[in-house]
N, C-alpha and C. Protein backbone atom coordinates (compact mmCIF):
# COMPACT_ATOMS: atom_id res chain seq x y z
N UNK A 1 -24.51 69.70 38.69
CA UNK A 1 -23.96 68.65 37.86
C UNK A 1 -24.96 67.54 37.72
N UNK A 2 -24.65 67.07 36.35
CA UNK A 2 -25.60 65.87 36.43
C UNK A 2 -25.06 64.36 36.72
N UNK A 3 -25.70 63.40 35.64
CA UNK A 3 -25.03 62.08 36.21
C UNK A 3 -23.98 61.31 35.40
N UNK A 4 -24.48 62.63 34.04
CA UNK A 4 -23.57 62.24 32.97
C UNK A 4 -21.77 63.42 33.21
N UNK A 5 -22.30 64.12 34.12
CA UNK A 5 -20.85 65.05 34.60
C UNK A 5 -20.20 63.96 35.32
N UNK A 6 -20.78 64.09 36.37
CA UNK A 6 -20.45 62.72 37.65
C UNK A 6 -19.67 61.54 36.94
N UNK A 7 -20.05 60.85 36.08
CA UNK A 7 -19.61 59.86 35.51
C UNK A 7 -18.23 59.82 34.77
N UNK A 8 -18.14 61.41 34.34
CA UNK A 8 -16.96 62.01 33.43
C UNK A 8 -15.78 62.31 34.60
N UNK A 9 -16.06 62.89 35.79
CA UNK A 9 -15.59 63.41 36.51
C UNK A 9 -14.86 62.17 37.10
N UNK A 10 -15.35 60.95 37.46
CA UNK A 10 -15.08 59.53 37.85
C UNK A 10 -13.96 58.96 37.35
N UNK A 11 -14.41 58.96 35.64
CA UNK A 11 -13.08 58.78 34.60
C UNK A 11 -11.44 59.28 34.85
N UNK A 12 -11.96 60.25 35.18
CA UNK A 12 -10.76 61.35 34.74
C UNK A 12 -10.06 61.17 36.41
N UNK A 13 -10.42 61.10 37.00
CA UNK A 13 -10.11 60.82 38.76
C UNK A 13 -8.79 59.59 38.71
N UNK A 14 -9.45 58.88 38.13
CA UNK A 14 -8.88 57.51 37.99
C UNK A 14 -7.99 56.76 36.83
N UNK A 15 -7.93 58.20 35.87
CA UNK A 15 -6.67 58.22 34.92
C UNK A 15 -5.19 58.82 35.58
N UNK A 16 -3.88 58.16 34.56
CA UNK A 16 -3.15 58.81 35.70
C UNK A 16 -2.89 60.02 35.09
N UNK A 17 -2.56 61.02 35.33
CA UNK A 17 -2.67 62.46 34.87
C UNK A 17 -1.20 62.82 34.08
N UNK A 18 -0.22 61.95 33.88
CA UNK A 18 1.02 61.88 33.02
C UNK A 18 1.05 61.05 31.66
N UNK A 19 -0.18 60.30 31.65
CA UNK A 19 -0.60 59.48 30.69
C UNK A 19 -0.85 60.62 29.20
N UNK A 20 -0.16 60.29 28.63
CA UNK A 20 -0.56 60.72 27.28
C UNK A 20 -1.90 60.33 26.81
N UNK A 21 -2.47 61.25 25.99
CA UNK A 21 -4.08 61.00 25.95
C UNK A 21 -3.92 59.46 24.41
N UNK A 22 -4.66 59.31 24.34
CA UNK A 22 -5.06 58.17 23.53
C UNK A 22 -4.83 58.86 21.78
N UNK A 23 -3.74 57.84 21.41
CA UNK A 23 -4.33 58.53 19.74
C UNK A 23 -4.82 57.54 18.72
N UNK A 24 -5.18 58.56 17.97
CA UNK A 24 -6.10 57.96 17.05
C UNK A 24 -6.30 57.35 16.51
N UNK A 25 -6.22 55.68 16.38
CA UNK A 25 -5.68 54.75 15.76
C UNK A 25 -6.40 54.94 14.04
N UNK A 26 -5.02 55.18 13.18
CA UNK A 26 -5.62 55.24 11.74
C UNK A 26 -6.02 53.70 11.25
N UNK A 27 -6.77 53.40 10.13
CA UNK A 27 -7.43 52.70 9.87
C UNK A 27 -6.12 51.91 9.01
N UNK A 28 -6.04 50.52 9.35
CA UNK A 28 -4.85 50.05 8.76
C UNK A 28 -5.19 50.00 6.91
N UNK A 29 -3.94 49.79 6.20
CA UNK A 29 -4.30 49.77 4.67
C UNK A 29 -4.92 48.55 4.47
N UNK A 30 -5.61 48.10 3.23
CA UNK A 30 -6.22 47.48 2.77
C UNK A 30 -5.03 46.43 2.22
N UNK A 31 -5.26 45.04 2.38
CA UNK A 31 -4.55 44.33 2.11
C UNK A 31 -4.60 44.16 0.52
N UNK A 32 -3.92 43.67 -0.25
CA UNK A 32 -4.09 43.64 -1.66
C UNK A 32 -3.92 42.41 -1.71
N UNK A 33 -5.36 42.41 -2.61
CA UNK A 33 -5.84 40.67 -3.36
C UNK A 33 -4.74 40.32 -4.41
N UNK A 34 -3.93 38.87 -4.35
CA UNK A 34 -3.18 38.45 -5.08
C UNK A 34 -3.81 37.58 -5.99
N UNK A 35 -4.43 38.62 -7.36
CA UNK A 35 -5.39 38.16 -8.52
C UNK A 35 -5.20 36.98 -8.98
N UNK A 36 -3.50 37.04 -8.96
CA UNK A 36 -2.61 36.00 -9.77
C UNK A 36 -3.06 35.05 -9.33
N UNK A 37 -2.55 34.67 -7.93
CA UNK A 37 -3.25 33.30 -7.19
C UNK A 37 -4.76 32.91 -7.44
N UNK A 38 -5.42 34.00 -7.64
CA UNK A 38 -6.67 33.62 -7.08
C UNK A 38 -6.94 32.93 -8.96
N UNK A 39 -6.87 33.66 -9.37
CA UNK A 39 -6.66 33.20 -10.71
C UNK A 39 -6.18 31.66 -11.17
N UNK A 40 -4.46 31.59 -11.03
CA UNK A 40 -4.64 30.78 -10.98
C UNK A 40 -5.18 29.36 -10.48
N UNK A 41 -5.48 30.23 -8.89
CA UNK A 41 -6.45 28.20 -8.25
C UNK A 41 -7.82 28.08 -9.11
N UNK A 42 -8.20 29.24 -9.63
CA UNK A 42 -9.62 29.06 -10.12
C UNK A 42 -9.25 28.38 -11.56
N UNK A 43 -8.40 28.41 -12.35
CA UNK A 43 -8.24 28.26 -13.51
C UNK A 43 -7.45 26.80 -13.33
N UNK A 44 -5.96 26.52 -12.25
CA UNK A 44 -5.75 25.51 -12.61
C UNK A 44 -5.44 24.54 -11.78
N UNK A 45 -5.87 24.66 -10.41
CA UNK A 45 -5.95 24.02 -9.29
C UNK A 45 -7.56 23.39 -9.38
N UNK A 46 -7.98 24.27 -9.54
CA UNK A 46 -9.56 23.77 -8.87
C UNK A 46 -10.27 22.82 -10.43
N UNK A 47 -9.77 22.84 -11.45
CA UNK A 47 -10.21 21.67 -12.31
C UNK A 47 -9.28 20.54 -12.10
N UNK A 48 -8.01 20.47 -11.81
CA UNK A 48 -7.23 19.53 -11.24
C UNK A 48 -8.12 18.29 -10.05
N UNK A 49 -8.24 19.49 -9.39
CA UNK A 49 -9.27 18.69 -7.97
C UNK A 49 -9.95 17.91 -8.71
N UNK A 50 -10.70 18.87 -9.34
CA UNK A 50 -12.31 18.81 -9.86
C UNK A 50 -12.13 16.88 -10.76
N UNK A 51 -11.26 16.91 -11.42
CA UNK A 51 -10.69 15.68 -12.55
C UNK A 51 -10.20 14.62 -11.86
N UNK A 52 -9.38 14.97 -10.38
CA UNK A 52 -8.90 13.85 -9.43
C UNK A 52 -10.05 13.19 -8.90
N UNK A 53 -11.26 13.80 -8.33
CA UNK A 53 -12.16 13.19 -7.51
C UNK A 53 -12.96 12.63 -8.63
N UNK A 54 -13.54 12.94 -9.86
CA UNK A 54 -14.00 12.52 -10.55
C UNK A 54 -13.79 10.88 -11.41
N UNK A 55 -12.45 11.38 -11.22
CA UNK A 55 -11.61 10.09 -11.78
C UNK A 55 -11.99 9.08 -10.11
N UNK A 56 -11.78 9.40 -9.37
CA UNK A 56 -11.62 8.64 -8.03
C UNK A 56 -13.35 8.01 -8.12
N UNK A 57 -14.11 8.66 -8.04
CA UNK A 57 -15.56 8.31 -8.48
C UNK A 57 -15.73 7.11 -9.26
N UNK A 58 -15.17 7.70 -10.46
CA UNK A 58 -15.91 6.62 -11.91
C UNK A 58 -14.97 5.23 -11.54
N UNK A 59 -14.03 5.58 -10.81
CA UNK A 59 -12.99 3.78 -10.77
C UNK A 59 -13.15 2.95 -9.94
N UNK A 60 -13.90 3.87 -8.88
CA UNK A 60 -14.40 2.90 -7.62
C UNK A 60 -15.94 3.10 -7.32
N UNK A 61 -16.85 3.00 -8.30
CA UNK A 61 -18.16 3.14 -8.23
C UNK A 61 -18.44 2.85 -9.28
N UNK A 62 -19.37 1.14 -9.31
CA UNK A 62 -19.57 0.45 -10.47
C UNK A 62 -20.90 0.59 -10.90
N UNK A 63 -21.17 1.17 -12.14
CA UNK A 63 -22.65 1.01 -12.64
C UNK A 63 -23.44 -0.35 -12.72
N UNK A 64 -22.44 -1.46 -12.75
CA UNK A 64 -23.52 -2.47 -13.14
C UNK A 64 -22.31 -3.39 -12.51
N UNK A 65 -22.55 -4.89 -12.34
CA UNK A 65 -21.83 -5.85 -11.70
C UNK A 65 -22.53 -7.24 -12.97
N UNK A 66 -21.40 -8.18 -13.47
CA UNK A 66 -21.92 -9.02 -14.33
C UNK A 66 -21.00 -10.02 -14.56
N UNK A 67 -21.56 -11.00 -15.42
CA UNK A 67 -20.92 -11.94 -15.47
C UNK A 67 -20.85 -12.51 -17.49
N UNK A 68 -20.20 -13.26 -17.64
CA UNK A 68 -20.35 -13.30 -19.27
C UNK A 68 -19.55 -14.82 -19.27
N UNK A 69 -19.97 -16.03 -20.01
CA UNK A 69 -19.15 -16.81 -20.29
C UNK A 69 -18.66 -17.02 -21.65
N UNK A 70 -17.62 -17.86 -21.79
CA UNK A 70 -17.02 -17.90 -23.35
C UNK A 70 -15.76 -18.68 -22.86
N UNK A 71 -14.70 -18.30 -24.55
CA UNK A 71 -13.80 -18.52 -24.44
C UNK A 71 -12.63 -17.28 -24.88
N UNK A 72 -11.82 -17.16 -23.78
CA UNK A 72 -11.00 -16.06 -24.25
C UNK A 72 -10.06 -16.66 -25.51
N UNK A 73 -10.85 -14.94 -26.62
CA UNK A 73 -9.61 -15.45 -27.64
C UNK A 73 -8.26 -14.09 -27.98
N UNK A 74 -8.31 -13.54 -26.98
CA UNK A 74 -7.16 -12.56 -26.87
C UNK A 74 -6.97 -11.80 -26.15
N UNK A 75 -5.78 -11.34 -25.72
CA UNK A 75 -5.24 -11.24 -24.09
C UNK A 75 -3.93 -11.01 -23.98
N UNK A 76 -3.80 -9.31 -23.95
CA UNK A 76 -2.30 -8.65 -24.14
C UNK A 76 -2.40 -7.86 -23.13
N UNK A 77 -1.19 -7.06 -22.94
CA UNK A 77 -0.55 -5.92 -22.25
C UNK A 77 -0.38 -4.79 -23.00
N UNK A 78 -1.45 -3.91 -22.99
CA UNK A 78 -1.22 -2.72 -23.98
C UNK A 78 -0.62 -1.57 -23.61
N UNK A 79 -0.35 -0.63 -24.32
CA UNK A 79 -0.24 1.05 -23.50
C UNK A 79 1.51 1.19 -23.86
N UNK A 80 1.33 2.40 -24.11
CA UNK A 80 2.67 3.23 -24.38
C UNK A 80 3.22 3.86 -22.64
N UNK A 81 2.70 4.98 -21.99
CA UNK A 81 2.68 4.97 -20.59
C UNK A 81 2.11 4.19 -19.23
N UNK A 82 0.64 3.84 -19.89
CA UNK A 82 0.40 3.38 -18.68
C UNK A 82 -0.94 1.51 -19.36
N UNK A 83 0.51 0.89 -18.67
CA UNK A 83 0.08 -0.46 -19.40
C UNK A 83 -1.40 -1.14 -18.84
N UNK A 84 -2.32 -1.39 -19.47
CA UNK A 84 -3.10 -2.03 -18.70
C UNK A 84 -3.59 -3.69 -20.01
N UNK A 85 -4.04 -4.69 -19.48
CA UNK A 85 -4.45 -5.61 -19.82
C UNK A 85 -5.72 -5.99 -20.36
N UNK A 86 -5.73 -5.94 -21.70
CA UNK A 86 -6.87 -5.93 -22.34
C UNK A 86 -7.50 -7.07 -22.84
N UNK A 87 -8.53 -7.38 -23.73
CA UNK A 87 -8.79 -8.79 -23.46
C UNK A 87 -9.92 -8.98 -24.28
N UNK A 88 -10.66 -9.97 -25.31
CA UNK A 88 -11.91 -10.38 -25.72
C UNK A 88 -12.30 -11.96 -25.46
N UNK A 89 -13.02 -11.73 -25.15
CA UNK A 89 -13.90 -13.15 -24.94
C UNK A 89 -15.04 -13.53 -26.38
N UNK A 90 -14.96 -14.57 -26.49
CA UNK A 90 -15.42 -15.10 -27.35
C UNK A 90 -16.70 -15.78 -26.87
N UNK A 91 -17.76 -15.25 -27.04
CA UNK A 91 -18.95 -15.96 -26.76
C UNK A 91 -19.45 -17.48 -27.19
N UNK A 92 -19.69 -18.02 -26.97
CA UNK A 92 -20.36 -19.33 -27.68
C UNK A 92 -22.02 -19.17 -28.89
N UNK A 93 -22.23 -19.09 -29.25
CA UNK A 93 -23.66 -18.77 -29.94
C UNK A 93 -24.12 -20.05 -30.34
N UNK A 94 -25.41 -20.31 -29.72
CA UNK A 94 -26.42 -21.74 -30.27
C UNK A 94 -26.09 -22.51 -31.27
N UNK A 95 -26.37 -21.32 -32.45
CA UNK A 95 -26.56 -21.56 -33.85
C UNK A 95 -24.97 -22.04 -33.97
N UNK A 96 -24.76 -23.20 -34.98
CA UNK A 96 -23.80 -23.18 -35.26
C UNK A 96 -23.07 -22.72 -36.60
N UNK A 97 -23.91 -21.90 -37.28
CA UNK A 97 -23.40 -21.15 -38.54
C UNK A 97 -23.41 -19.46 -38.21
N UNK A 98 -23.35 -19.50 -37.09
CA UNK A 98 -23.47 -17.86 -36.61
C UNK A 98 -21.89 -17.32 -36.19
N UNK A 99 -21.77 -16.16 -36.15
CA UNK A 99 -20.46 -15.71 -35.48
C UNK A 99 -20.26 -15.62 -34.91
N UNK A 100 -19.53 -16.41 -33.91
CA UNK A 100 -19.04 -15.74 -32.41
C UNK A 100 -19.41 -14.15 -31.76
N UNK A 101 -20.15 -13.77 -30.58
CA UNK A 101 -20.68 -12.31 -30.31
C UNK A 101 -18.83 -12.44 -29.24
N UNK A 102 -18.02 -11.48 -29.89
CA UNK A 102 -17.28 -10.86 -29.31
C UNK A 102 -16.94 -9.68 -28.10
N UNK A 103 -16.38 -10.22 -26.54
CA UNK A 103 -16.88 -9.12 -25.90
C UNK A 103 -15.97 -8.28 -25.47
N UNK A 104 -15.44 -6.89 -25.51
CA UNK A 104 -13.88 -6.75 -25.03
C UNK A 104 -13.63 -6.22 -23.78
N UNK A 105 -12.50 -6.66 -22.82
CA UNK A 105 -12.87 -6.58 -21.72
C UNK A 105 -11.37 -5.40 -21.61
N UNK A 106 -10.85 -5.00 -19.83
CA UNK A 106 -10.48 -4.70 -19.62
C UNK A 106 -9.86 -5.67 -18.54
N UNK A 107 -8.73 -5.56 -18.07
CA UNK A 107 -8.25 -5.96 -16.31
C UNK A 107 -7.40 -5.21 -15.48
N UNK A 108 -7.51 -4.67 -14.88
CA UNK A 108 -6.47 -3.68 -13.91
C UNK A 108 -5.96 -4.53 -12.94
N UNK A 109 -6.05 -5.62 -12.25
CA UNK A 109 -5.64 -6.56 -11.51
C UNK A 109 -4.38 -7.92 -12.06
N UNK A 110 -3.44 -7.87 -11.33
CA UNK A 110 -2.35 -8.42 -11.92
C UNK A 110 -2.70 -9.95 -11.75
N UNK A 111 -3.07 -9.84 -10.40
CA UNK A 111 -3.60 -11.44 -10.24
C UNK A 111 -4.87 -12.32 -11.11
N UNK A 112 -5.62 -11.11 -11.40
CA UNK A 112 -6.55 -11.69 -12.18
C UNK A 112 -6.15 -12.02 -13.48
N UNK A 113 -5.29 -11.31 -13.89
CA UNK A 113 -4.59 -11.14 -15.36
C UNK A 113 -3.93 -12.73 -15.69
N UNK A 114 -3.11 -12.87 -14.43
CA UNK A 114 -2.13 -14.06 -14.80
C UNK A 114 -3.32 -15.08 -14.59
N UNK A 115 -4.69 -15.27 -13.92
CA UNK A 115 -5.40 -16.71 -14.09
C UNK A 115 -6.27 -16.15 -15.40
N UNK A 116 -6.40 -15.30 -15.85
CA UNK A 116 -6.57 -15.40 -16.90
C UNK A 116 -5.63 -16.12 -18.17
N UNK A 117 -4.96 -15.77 -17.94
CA UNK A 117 -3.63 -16.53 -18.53
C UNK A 117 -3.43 -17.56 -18.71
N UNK A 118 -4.02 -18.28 -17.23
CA UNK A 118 -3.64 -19.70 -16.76
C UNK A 118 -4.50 -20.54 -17.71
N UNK A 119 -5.71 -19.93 -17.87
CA UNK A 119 -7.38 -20.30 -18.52
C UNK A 119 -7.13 -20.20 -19.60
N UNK A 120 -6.37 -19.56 -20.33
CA UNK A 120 -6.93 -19.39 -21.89
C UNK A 120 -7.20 -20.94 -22.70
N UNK A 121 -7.73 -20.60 -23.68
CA UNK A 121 -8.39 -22.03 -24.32
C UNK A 121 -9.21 -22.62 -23.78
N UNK A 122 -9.86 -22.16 -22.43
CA UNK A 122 -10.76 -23.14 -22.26
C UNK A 122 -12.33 -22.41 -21.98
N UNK A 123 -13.24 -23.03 -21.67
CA UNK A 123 -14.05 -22.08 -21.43
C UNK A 123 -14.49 -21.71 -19.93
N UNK A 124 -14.71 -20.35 -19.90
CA UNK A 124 -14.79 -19.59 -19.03
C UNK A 124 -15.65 -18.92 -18.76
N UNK A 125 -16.00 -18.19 -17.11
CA UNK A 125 -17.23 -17.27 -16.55
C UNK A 125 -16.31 -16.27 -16.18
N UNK A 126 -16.54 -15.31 -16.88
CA UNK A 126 -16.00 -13.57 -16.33
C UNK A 126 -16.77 -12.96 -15.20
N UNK A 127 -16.52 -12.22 -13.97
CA UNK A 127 -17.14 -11.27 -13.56
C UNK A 127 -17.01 -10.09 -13.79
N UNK A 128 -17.40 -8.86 -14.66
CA UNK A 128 -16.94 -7.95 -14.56
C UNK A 128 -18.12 -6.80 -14.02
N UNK A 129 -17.00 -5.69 -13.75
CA UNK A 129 -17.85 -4.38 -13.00
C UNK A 129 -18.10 -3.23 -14.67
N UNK A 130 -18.77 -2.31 -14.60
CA UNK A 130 -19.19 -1.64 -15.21
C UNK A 130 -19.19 -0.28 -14.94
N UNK A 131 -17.59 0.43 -15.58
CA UNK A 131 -17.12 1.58 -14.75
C UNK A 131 -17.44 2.78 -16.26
N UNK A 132 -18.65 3.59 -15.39
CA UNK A 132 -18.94 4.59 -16.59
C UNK A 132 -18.43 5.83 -16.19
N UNK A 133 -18.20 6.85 -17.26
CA UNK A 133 -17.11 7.77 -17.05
C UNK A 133 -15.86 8.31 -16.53
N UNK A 134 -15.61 6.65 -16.91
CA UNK A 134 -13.92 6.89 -16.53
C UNK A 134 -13.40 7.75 -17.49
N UNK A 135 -12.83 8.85 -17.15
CA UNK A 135 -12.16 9.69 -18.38
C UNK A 135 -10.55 9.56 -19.29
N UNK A 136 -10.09 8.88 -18.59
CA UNK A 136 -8.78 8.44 -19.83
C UNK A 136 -8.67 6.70 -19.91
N UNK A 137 -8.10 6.82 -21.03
CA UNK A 137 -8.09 5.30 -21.37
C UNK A 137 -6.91 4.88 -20.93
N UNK A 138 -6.32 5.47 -19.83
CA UNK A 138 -4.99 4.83 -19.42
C UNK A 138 -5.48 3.91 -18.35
N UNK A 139 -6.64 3.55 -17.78
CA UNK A 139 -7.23 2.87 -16.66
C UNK A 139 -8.03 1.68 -16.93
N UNK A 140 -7.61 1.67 -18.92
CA UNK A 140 -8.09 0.52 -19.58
C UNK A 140 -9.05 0.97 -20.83
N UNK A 141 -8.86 0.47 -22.04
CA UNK A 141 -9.24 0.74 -23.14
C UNK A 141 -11.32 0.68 -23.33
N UNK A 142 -12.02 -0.24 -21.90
CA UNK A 142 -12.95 -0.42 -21.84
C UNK A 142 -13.31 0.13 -21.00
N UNK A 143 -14.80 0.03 -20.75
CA UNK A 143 -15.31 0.23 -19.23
C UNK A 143 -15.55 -0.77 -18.78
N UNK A 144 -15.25 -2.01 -19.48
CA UNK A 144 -15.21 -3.17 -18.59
C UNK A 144 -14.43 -3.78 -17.61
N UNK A 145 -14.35 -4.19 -16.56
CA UNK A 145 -12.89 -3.84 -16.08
C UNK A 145 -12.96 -5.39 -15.50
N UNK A 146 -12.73 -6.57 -15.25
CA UNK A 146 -13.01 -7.80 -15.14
C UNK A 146 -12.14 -8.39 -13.79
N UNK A 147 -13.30 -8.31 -12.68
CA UNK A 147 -12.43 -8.75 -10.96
C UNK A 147 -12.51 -10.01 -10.76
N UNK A 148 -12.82 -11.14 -11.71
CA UNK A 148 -13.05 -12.45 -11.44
C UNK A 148 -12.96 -13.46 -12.84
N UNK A 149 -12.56 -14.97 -12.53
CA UNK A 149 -12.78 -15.41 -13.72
C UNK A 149 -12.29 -17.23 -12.77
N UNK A 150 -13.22 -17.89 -13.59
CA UNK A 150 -13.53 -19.01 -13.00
C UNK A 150 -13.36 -19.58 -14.30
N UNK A 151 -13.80 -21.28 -14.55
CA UNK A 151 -13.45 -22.16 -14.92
C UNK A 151 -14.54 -22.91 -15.25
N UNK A 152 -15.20 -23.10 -16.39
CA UNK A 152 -16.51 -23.46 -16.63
C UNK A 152 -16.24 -24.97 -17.31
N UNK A 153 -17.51 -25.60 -17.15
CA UNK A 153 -17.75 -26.60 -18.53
C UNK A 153 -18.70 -27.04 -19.26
């Protein structure tokens, strides 16, 4: 005998001899891919995401930070669903036979809205942020979106 008998012989010593031998474990079935799902997250979940974070991006990440003075000459509550506060400022220009450079703003802030309010007629310093690719105009008709406004003379 060799060492590979010996070794077999060892096995079998130390099985219990009423034990049914081992069977064959068949290979379980293949689970089936649910296309539908996969389908739909690819088609209408995952641009959903894709449009939420995007939107989350462009509203809280300002391209530019600024300021503009004038006098506001209009200042409503617009929107059929989703109301936001719109607004032009009226620039001052040197010349006095020139036209007013008109600027139109946006406000998403309620508080800022009402001292805007408080201000009208007089002249004023805007701060606004500079929100590029915001994709619907329900977050304001501009990309100007205006977080400040002071009291000039």
């Amino acid at each position: 005998m060799d060492e590979r008998d010996a070794g077999n012989d060892a096995k079998m010593e130390d099985s219990d001899p009423h034990e049914e031998p081992a069977v064959a474990r068949t290979p379980s079935p293949r689970r089936k891919r649910h296309w539908g799902l996969i389908l739909f997250g690819v088609l209408i979940v995952l641009p959903i995401i894709a449009f939420v974070v995007w939107t989350g991006v462009a509203l809280n990440w300002s391209y530019a930070v600024e300021q503009r003075a004038g006098f506001i000459q209009k200042f409503s509550e617009k929107g059929w669903l989703c109301k936001t506060w719109e607004g032009e400022l009226a620039m001052a220009n040197p010349l006095p036979s020139a036209m007013p450079e008109k600027f139109e703003f946006s406000v998403r802030d309620d508080s800022v809205a009402h001292q805007i309010q408080r201000l009208m007629g007089q002249r004023v310093a805007i701060t606004y942020e500079e929100h590029r690719g915001v994709p619907l105009r329900c977050f304001g008709e501009t990309e100007y979106y205006v977080t400040a406004v002071r009291p000039t003379r």
